[in-house]
C-alpha atoms as a PDB file:
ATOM      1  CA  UNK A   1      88.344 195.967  94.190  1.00  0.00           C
ATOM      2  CA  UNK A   2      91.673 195.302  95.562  1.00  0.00           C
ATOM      3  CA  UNK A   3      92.117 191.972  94.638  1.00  0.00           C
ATOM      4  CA  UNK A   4      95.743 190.743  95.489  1.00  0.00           C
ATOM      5  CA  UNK A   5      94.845 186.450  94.756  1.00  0.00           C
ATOM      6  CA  UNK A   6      93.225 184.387  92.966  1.00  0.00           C
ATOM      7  CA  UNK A   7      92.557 180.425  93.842  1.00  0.00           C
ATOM      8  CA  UNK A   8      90.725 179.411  90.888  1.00  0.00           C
ATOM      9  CA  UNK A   9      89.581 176.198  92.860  1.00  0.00           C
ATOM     10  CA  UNK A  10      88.847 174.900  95.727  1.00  0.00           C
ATOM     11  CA  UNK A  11      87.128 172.237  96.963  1.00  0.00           C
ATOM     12  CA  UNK A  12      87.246 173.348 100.480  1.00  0.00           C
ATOM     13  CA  UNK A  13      86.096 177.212 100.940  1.00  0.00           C
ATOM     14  CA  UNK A  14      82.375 176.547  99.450  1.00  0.00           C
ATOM     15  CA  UNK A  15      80.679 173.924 101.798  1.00  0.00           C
ATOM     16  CA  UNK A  16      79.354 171.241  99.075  1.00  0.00           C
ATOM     17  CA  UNK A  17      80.827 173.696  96.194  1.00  0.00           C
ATOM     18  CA  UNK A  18      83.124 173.717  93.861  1.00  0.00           C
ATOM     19  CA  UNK A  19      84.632 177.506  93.836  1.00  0.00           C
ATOM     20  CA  UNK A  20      87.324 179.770  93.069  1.00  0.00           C
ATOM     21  CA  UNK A  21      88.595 181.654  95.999  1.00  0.00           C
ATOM     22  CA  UNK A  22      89.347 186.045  95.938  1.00  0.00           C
ATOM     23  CA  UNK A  23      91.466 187.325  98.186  1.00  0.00           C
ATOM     24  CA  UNK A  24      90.859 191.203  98.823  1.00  0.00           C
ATOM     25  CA  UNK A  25      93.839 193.023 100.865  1.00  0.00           C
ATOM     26  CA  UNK A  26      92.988 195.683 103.531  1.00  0.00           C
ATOM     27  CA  UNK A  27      91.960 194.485 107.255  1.00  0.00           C
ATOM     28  CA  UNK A  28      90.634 196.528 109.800  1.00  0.00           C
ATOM     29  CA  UNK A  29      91.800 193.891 112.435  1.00  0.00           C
ATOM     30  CA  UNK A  30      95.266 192.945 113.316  1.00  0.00           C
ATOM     31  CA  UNK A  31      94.968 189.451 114.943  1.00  0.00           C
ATOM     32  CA  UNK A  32      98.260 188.025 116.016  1.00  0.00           C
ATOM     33  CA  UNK A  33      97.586 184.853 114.226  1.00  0.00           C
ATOM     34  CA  UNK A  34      96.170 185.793 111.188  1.00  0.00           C
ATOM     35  CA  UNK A  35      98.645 183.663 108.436  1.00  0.00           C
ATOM     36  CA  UNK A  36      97.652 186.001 105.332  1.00  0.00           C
ATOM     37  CA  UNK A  37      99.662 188.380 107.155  1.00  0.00           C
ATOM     38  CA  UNK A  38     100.619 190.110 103.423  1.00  0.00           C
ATOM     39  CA  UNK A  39      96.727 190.870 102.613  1.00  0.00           C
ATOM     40  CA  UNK A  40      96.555 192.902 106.019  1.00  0.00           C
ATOM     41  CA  UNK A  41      99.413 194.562 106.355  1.00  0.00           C
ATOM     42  CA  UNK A  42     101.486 194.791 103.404  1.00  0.00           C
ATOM     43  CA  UNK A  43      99.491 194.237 100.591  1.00  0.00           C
ATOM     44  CA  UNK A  44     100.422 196.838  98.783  1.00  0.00           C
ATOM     45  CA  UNK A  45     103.773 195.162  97.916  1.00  0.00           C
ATOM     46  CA  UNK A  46     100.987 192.021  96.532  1.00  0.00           C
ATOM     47  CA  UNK A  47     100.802 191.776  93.238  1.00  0.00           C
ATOM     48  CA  UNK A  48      97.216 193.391  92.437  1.00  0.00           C
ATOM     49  CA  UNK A  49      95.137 191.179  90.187  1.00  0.00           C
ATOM     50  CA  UNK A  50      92.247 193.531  88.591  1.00  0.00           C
ATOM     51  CA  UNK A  51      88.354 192.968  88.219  1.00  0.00           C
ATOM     52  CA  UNK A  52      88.368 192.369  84.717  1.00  0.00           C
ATOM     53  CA  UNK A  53      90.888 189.677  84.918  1.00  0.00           C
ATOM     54  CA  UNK A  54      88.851 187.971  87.396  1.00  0.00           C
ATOM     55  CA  UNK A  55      85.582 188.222  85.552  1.00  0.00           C
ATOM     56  CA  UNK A  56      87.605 186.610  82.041  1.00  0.00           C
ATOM     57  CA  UNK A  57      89.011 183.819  84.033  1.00  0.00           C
ATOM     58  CA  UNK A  58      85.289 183.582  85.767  1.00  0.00           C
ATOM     59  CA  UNK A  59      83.724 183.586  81.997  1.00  0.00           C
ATOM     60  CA  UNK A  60      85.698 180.291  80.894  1.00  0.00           C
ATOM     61  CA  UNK A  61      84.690 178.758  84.467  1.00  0.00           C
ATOM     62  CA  UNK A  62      80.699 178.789  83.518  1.00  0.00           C
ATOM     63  CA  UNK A  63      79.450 175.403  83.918  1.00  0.00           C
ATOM     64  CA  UNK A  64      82.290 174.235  85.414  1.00  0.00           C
ATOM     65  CA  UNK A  65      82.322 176.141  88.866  1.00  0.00           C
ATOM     66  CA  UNK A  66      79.697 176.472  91.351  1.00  0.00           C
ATOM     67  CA  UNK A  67      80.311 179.875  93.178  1.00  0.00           C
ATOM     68  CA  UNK A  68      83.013 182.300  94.225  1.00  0.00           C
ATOM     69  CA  UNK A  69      84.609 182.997  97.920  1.00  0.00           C
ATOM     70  CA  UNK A  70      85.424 186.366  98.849  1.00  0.00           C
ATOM     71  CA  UNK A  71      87.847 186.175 101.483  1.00  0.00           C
ATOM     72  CA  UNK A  72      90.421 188.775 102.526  1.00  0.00           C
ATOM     73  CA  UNK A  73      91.652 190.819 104.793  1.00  0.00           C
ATOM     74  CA  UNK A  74      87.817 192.017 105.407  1.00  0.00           C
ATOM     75  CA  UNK A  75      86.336 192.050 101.757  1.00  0.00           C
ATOM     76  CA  UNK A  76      83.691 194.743 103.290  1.00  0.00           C
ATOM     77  CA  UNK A  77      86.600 197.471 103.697  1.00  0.00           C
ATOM     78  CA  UNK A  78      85.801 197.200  99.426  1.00  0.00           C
ATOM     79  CA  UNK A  79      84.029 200.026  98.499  1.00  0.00           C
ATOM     80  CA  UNK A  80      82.739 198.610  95.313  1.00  0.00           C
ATOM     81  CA  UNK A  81      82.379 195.339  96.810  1.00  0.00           C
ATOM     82  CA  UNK A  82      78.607 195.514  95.940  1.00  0.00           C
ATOM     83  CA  UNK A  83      79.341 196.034  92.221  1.00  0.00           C
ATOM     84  CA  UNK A  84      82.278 193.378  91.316  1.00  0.00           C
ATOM     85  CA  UNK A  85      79.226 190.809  93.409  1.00  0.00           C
ATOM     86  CA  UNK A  86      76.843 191.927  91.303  1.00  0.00           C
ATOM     87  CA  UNK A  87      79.134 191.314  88.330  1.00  0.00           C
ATOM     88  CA  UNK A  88      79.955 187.701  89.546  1.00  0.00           C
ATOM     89  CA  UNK A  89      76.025 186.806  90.048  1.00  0.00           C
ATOM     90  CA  UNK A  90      75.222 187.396  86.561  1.00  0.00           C
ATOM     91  CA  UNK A  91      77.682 185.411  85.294  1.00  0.00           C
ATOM     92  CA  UNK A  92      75.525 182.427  87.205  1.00  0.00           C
ATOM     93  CA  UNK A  93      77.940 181.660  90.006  1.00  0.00           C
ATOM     94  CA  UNK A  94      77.042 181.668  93.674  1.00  0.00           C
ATOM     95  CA  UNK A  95      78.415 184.491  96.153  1.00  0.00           C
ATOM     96  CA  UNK A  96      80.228 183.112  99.493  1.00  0.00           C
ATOM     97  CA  UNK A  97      81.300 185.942 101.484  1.00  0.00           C
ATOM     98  CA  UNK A  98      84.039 185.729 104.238  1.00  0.00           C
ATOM     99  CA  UNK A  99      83.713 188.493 107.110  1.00  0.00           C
ATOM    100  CA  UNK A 100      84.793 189.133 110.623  1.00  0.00           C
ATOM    101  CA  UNK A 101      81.342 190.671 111.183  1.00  0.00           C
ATOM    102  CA  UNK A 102      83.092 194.242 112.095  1.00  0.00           C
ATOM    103  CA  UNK A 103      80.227 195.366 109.246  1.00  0.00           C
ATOM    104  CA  UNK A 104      76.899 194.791 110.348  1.00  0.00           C
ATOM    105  CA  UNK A 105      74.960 197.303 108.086  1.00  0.00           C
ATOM    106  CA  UNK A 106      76.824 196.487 105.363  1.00  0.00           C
ATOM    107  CA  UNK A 107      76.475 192.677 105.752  1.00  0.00           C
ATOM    108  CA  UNK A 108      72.388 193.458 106.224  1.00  0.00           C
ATOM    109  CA  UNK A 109      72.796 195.230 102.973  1.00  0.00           C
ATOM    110  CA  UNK A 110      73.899 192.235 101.257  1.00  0.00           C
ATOM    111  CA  UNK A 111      71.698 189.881 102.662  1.00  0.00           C
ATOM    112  CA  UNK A 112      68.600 192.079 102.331  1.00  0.00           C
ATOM    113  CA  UNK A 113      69.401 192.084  98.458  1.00  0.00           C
ATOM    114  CA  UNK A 114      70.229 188.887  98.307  1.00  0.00           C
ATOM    115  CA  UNK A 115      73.856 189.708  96.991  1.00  0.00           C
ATOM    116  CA  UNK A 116      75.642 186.716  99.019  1.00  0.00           C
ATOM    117  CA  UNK A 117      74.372 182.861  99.244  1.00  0.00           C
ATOM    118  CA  UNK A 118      76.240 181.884 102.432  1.00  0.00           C
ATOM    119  CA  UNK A 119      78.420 183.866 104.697  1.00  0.00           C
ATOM    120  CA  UNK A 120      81.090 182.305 106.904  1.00  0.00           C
ATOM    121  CA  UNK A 121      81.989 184.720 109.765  1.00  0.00           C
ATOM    122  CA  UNK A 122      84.810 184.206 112.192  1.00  0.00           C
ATOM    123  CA  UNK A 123      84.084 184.957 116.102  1.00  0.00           C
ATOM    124  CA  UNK A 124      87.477 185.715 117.160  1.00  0.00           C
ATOM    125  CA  UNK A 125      87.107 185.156 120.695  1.00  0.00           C
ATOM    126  CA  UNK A 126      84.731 185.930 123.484  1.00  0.00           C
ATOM    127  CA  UNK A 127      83.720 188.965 123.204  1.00  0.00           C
ATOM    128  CA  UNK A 128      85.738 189.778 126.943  1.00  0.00           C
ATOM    129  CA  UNK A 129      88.446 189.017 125.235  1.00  0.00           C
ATOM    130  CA  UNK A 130      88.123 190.945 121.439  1.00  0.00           C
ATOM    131  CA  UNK A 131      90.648 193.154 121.984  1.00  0.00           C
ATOM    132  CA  UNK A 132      93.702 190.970 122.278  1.00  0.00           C
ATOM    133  CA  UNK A 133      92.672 188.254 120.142  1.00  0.00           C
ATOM    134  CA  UNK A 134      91.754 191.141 117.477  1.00  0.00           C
ATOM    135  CA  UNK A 135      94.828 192.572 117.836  1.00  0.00           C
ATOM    136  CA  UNK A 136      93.120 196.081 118.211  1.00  0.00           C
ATOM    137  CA  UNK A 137      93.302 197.512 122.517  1.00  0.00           C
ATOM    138  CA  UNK A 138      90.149 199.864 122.251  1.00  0.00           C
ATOM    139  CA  UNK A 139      88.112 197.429 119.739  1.00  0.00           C
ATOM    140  CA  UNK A 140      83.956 198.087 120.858  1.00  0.00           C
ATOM    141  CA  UNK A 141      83.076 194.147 119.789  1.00  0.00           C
ATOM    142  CA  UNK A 142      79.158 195.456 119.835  1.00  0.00           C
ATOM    143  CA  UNK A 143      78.940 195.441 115.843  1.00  0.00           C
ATOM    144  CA  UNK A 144      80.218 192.271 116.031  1.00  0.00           C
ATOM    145  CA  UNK A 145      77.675 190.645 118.029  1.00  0.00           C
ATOM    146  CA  UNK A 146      75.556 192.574 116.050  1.00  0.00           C
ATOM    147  CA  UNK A 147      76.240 190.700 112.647  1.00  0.00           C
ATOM    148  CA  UNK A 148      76.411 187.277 115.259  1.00  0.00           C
ATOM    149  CA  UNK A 149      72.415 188.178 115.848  1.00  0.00           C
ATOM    150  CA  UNK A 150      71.741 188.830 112.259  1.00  0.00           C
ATOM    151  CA  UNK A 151      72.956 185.765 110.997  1.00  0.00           C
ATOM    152  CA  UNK A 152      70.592 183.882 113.978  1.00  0.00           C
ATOM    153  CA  UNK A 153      68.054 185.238 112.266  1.00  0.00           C
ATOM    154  CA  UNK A 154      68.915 182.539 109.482  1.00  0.00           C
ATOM    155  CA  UNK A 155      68.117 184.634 106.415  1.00  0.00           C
ATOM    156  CA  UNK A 156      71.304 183.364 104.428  1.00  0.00           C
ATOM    157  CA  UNK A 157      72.814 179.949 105.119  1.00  0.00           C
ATOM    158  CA  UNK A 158      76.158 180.633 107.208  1.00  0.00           C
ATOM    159  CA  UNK A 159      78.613 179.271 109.582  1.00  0.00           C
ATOM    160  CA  UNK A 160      80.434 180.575 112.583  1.00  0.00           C
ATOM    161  CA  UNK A 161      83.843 179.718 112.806  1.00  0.00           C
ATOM    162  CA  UNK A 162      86.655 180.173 115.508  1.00  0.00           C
ATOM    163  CA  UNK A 163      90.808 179.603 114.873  1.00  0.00           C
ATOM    164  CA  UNK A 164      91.722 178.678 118.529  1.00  0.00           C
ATOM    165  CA  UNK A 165      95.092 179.012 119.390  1.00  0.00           C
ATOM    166  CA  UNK A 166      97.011 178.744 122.663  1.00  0.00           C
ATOM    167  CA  UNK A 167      97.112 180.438 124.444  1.00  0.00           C
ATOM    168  CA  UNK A 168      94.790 182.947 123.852  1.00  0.00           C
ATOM    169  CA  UNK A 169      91.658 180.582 123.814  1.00  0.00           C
ATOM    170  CA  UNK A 170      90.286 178.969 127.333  1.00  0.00           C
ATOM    171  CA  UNK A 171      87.634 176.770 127.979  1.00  0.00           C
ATOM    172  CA  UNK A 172      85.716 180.078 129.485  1.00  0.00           C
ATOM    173  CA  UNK A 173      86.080 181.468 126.346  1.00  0.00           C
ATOM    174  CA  UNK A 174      84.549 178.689 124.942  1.00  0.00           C
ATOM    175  CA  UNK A 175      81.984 178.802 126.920  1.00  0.00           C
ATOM    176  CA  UNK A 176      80.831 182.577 126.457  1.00  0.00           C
ATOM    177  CA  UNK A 177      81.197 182.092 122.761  1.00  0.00           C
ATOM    178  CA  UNK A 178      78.475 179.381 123.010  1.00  0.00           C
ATOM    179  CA  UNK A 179      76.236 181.061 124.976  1.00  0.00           C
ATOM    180  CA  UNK A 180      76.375 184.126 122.612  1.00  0.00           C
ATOM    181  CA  UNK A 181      75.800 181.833 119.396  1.00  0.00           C
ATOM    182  CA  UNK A 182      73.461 180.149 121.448  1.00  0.00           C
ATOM    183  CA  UNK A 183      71.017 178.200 118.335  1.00  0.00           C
ATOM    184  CA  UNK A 184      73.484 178.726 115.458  1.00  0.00           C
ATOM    185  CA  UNK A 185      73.379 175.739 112.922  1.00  0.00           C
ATOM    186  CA  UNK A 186      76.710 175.300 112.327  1.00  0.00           C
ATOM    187  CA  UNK A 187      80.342 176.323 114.002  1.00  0.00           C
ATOM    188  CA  UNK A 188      83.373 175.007 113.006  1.00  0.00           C
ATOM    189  CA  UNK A 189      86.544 174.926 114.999  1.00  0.00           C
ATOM    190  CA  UNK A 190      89.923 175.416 113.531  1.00  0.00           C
ATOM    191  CA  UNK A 191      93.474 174.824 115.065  1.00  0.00           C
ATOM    192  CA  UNK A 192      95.967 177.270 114.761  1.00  0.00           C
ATOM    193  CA  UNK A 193      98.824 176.153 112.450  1.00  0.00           C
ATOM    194  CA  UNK A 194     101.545 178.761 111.714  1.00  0.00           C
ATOM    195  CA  UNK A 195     101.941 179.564 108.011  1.00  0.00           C
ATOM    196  CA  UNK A 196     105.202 181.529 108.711  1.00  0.00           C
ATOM    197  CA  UNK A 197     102.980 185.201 107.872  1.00  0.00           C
ATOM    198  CA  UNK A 198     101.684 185.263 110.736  1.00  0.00           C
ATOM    199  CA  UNK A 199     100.527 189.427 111.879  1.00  0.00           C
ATOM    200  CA  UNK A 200     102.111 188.425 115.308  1.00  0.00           C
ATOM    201  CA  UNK A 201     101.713 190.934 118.333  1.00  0.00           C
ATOM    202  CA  UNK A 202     103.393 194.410 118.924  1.00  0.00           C
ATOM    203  CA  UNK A 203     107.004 194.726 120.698  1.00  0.00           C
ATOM    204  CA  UNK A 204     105.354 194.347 124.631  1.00  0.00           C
ATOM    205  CA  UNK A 205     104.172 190.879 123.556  1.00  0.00           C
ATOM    206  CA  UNK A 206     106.865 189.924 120.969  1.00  0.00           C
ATOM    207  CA  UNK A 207     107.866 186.917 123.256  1.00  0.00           C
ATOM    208  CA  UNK A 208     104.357 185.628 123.343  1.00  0.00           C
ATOM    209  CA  UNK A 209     104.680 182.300 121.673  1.00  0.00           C
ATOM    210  CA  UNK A 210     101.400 181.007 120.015  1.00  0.00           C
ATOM    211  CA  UNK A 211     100.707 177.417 118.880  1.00  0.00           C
ATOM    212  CA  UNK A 212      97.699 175.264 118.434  1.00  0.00           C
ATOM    213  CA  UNK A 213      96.246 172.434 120.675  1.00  0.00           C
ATOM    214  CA  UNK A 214      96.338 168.966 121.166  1.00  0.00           C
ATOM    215  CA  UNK A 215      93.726 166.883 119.044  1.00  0.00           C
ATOM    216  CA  UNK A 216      92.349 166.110 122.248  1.00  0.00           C
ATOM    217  CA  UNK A 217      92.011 169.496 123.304  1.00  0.00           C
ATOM    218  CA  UNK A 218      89.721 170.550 119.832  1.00  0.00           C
ATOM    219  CA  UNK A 219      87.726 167.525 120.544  1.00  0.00           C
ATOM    220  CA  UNK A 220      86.988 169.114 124.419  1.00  0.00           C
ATOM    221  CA  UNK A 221      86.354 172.238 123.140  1.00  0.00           C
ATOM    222  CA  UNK A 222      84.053 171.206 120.062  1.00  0.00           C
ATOM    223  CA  UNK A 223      81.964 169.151 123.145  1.00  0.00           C
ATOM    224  CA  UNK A 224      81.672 172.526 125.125  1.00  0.00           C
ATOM    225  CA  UNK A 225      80.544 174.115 121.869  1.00  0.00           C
ATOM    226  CA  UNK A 226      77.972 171.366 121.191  1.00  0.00           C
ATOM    227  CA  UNK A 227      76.265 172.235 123.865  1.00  0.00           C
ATOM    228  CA  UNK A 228      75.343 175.261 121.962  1.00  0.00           C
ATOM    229  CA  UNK A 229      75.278 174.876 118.695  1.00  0.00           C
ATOM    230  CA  UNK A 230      73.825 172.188 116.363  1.00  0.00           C
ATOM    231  CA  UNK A 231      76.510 171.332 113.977  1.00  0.00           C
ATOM    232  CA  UNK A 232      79.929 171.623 115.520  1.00  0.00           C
ATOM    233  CA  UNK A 233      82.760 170.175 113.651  1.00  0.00           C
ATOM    234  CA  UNK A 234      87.181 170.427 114.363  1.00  0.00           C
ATOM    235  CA  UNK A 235      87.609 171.354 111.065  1.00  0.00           C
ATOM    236  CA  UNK A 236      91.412 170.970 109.288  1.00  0.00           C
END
């Protein structure tokens, strides 16, 4: 895969885990406030970490770690994503996969094979509002609400997770995204912080200043959400 970072742990990534974290470069989306800026658009000037060296520093974690994160960029742009999972599962570790839910046969794949253990998809926006937030003008959202209904269906544990940052987020957004993860178990909320590699927007919206919200803000917008969804959390 490309591979372009390794956290070898994290308490934070895994829900109740103790993991190591894989970053794989390559994004199909190009949202302004993405802060791994370097895995989606220049990761080719990343240092590139290979399989193999992920899999020996994976063989002296046996025992010791619970799973593995695969987090990107989109770690379903992979083509042998399938393969270096299958790899990691026989070593004994647990698969958490990150995805923006762009994917929707290939996250089916790996549920229906029961390749992954939990998946943690982000829901950039309401789905009015994709293309901005997504950073893409002509993006069709319908695959993602597509993955949105297969993970409903509750056949891998997962969470739904939103970065909302001002102001591209409204409380109508919130709203819409509730009613279209109407059920889910659990949605976390996340405030934008910049990280200073940040994708940022093209030259006609270069002035466009984005920041996060007050703490009273997230705790509106988590009540909106709660409406919706059973386990809604701000999460830091």
């Amino acid at each position: 895969m490309l591979i372009f970072g390794l956290q070898k742990l994290s308490l934070l990534d895994y829900p109740g885990k103790l993991a190591a974290t894989v970053f794989t470069g390559g994004c199909n989306l190009r949202c302004p406030f993405c802060h791994n800026a370097s895995l989606v658009t220049r990761f080719s000037d990343c240092e590139r970490i290979s399989d193999e060296e992920v899999f020996s520093f994976l063989k002296k974690r046996k025992g010791l770690l619970d799973g593995v994160c695969i987090t990107g960029g989109e770690p379903l742009l992979q083509e042998d994503l399938d393969e270096f999972i299958i790899n990691v599962r026989a070593m004994g570790f647990l698969v958490k996969l990150d995805t923006n839910g762009a994917f929707p046969e290939k996250l089916n794949s790996l549920i229906r094979r029961s390749l992954v253990d939990y998946v943690a998809m982000d829901i950039k926006n309401s789905f009015d509002n994709y293309p901005l937030t997504a950073g893409v003008p002509d993006f069709d959202s319908s695959p993602v609400i597509e993955s949105v209904k297969l993970l409903l269906q509750g056949k891998v544990p997962y969470e739904f997770r939103t970065t909302l940052v001002n102001p591209l987020h409204t409380e109508e957004d919130i709203v819409k995204i509730g009613v279209a993860v109407s059920g889910a178990e659990n949605y976390y909320l996340q405030n934008f912080e910049d990280s200073g590699d940040l994708v940022g927007f093209g030259e006609n919206m270069s002035d466009t200043q984005l920041k996060g919200f007050s703490a009273g803000e997230m705790e509106h917008f988590r009540g909106i959400l709660s409406q919706y969804a059973q386990n809604v959390a701000v999460r830091n």
